[in-house]
Protein backbone atom coordinates (compact mmCIF):
# COMPACT_ATOMS: atom_id res chain seq x y z
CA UNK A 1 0.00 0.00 0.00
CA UNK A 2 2.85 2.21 0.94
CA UNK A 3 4.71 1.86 -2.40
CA UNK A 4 1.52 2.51 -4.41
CA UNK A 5 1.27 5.57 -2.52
CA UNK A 6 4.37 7.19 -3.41
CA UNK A 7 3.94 5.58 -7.13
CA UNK A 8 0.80 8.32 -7.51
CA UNK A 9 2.63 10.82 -5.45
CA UNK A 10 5.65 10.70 -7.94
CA UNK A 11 3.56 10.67 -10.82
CA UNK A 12 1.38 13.65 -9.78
CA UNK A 13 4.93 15.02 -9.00
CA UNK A 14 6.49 14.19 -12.62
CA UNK A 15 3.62 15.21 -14.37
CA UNK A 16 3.64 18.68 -12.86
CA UNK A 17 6.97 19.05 -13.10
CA UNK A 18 7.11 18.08 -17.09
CA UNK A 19 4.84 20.89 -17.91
CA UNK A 20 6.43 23.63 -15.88
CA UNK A 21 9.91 22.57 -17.40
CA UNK A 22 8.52 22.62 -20.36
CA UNK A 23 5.46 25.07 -20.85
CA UNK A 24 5.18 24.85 -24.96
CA UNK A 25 5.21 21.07 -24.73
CA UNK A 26 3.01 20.27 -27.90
CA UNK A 27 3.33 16.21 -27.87
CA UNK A 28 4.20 13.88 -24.88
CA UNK A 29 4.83 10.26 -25.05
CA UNK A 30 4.07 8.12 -21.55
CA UNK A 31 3.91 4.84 -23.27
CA UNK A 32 4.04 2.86 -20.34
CA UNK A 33 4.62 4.52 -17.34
CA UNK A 34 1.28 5.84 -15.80
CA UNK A 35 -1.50 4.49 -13.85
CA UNK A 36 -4.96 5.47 -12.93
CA UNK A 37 -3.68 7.68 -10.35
CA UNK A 38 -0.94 9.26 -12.69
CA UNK A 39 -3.98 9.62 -15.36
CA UNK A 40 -6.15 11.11 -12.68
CA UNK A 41 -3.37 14.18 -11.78
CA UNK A 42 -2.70 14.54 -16.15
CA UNK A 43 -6.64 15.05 -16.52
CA UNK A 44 -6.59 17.20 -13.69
CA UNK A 45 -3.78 19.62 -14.75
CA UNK A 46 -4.57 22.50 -16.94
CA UNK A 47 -0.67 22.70 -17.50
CA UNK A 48 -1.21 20.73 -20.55
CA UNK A 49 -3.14 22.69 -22.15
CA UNK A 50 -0.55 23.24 -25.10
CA UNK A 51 -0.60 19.23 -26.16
CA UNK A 52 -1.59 18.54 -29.26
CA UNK A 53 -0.46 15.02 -29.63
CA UNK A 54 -0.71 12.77 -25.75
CA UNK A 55 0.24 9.47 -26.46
CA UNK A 56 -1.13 6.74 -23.44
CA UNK A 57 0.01 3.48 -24.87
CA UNK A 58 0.33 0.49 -22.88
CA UNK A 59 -0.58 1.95 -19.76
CA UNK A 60 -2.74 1.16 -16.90
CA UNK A 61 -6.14 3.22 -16.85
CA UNK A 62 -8.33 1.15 -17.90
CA UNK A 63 -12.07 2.02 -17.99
CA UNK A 64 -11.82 4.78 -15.10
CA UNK A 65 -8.69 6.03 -16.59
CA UNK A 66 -11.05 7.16 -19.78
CA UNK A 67 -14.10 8.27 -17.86
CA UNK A 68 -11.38 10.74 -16.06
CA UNK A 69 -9.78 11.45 -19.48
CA UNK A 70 -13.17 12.35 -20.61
CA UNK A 71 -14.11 14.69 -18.12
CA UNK A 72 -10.92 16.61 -18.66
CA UNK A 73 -11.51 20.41 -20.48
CA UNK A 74 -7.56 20.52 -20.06
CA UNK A 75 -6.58 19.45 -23.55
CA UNK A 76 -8.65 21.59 -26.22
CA UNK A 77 -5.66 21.52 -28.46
CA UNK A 78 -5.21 17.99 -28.82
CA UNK A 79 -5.47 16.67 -32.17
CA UNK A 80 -4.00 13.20 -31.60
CA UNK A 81 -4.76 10.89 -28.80
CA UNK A 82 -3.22 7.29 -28.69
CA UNK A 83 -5.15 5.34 -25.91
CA UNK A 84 -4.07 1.37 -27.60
CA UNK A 85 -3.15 -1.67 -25.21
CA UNK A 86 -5.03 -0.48 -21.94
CA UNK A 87 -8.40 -2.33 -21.74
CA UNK A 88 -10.52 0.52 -21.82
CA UNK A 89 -13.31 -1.03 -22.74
CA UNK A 90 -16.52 -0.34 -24.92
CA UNK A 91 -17.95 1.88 -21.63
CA UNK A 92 -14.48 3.48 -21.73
CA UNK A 93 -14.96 3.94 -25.46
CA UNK A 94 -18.92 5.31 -24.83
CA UNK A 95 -17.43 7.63 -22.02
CA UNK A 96 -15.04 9.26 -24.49
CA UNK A 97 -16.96 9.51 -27.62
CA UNK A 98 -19.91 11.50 -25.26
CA UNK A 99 -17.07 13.90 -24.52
CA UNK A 100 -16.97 17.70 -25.52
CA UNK A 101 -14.02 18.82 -24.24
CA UNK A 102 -11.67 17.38 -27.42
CA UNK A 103 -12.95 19.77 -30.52
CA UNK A 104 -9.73 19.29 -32.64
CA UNK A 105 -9.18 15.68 -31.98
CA UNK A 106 -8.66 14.57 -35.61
CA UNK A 107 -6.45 10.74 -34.53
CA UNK A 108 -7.58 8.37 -32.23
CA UNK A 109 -5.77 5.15 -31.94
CA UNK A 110 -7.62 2.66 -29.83
């Protein structure tokens, strides 16, 4: 339990500290490396806002990890998302297709 609790806490932690290192960030590439909590601080950040390309591969956030995703307004820009390998799920799917927040989203890789 402990070690899961630092995993978020570094994640929140990376994340945050990605997008003030680098404010004009257009495309980032966590293939990999984030779980529902890390997914939870990324939707929650409005220091993304720049991203136009996010790519989620192979990660671990599942069907919640997409409902959160969904409910993000954080990432107007983004015109490429890349969500493949993470067993989100035809409710993940339905979550994300209801969503208005992504008005440019032109690739979606599932």
């Amino acid at each position: 339990k402990l070690m899961d609790r630092l995993l978020r806490v570094g994640e929140q932690i990376a994340a945050h500290s990605a997008s003030c290192l680098f404010p004009n960030l257009k495309s980032l590439d966590i293939r990999s490396n984030i779980s529902f909590a890390g997914m939870q601080a990324l939707a929650a950040s409005s220091l993304f806002a720049k991203l136009t390309s996010l790519d989620l591969t192979e990660n671990r956030i599942f069907v919640a990890g997409m409902q959160v995703l969904a409910t993000s307004s954080f990432f107007p820009n983004l015109t490429s998302l890349n969500v493949s390998d993470n067993q989100i799920g035809s409710s993940g799917m339905r979550a994300f297709a209801a969503s208005s927040f992504f008005p440019n989203l032109t690739s979606l890789n599932v």
